[in-house]
Protein backbone atom coordinates (compact mmCIF):
# COMPACT_ATOMS: atom_id res chain seq x y z
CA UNK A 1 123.38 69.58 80.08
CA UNK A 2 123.85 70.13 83.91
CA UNK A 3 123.90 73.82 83.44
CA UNK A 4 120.57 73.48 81.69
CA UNK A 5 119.68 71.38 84.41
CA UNK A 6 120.34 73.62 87.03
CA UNK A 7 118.94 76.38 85.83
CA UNK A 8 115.60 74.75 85.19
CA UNK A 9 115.52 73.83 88.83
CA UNK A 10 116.41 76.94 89.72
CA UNK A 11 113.88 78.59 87.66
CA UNK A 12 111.20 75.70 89.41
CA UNK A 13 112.27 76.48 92.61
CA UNK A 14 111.64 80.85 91.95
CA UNK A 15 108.14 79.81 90.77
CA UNK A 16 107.48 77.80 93.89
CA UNK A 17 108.37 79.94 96.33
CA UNK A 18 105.90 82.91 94.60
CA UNK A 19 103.33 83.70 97.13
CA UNK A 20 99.39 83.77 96.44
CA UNK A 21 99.29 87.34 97.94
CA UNK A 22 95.75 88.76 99.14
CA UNK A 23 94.84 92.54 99.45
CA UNK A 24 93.02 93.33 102.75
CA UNK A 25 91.17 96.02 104.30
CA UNK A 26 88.95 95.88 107.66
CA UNK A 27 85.84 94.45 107.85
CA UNK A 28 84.49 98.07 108.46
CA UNK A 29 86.07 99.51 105.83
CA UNK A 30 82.63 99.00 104.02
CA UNK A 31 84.51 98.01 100.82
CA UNK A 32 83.64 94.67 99.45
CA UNK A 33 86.47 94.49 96.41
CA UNK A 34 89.14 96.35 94.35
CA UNK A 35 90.09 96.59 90.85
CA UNK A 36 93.85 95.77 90.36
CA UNK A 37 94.15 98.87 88.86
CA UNK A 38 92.51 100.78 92.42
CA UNK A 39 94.93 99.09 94.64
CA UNK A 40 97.93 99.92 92.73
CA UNK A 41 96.45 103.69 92.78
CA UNK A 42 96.17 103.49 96.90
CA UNK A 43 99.47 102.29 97.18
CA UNK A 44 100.98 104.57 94.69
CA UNK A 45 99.68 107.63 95.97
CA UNK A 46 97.71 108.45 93.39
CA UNK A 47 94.03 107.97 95.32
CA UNK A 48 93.86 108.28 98.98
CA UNK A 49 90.17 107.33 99.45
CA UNK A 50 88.20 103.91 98.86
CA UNK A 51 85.73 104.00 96.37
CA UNK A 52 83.17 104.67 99.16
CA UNK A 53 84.85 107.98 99.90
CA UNK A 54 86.39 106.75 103.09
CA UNK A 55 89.98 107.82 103.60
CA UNK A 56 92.34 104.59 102.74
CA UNK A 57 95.79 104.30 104.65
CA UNK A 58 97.92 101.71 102.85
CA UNK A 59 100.04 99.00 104.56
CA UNK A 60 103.21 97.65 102.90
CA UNK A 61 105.34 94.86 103.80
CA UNK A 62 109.09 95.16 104.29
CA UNK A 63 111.27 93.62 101.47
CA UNK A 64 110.81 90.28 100.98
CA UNK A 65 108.86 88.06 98.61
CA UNK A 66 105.35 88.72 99.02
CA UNK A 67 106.05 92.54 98.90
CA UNK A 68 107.83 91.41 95.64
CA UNK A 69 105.10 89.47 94.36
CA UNK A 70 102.51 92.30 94.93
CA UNK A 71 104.78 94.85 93.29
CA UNK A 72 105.34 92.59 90.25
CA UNK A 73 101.69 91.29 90.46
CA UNK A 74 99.67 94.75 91.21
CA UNK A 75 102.01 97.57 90.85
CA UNK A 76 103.45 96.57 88.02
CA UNK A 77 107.08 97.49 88.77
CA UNK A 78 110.13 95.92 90.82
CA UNK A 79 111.92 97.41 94.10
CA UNK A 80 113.75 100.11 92.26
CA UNK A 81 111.14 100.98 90.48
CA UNK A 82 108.93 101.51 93.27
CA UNK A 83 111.55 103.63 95.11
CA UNK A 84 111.82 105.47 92.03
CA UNK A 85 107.85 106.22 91.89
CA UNK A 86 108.16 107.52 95.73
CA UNK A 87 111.86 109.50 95.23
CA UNK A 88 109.67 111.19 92.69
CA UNK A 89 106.09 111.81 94.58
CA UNK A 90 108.44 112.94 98.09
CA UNK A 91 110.72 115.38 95.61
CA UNK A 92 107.60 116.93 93.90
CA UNK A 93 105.71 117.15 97.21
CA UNK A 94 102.85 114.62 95.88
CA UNK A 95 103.06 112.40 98.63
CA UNK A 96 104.71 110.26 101.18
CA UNK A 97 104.86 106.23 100.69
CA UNK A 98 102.84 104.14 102.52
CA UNK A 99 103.91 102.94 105.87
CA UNK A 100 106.15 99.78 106.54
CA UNK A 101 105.76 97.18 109.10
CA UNK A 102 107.27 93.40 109.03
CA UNK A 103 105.62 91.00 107.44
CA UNK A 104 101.93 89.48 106.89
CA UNK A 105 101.31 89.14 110.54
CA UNK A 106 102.24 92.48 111.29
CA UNK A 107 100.56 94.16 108.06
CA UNK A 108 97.16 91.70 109.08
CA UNK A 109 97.52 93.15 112.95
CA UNK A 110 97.44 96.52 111.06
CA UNK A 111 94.65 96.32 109.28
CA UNK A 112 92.72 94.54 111.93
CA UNK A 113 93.21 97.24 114.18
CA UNK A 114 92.22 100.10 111.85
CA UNK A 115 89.07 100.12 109.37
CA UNK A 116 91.29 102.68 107.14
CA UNK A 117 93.96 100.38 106.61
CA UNK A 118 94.34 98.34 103.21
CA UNK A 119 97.34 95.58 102.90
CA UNK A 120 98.84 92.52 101.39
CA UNK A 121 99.41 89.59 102.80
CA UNK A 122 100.28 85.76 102.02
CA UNK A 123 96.29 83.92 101.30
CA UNK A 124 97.41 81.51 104.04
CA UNK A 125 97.37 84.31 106.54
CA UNK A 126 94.02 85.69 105.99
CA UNK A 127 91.63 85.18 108.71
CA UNK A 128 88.56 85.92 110.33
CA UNK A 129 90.13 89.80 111.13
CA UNK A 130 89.99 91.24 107.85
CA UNK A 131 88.89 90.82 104.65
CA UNK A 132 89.94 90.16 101.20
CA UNK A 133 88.92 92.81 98.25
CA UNK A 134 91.74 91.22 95.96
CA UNK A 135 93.61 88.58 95.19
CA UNK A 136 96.56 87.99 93.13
């Protein structure tokens, strides 16, 4: 019973601690929102351009749980996975993965700063500075 117990709470705790994670791009990015499917194809490598034909340079978190969550969520794959895609697109000459920087202040100081830029960051953090085109 306390096994069952604990591993209940664990399991409540895991849920809890999932973050509402928002895609952002620059208010001048001239996009006003993306398909799930469209993101995970910008961050994959397998568009490079909004929708609008505008060159799109993707932002991704460092480990952590939101970069978790949007893998899970959006990309539909874990960590490993996710290496795996990019081992794959770097060894075939297809690509390069998208840049890192720390977490959703840094990725949101990012995107602020260039109207290219699409990232994820916690829905808590979004402000005035960029703008949502997806949430998950």
């Amino acid at each position: 019973m306390k096994i069952i117990f604990a591993m209940t709470a664990s399991l409540l705790l895991t849920v809890a601690q999932a973050a509402d994670v928002a895609v952002v791009v620059n208010p001048k990015a001239g996009v006003d929102s993306l398909s799930p499917e469209q993101i995970a194809n910008l961050f994959l490598g397998k568009a490079t351009s909004f929708p609008n034909g505008a060159a799109a340079t993707p932002v991704d978190q460092n480990e952590g749980p939101v970069r978790d969550e949007f893998d899970s969520k959006v990309l539909k794959k874990d960590a490993a996975g996710v290496k795996a895609h990019w081992a794959k697109m770097q060894f075939t000459g297809k690509g390069n993965p998208p840049k890192e920087v720390g977490g959703s202040a840094d990725v949101k100081k990012q995107v602020a700063g260039n109207p290219n830029a699409i990232g994820y960051i916690e829905k808590s953090a979004v402000d005035g500075t960029v703008k949502v085109v997806g949430s998950f």
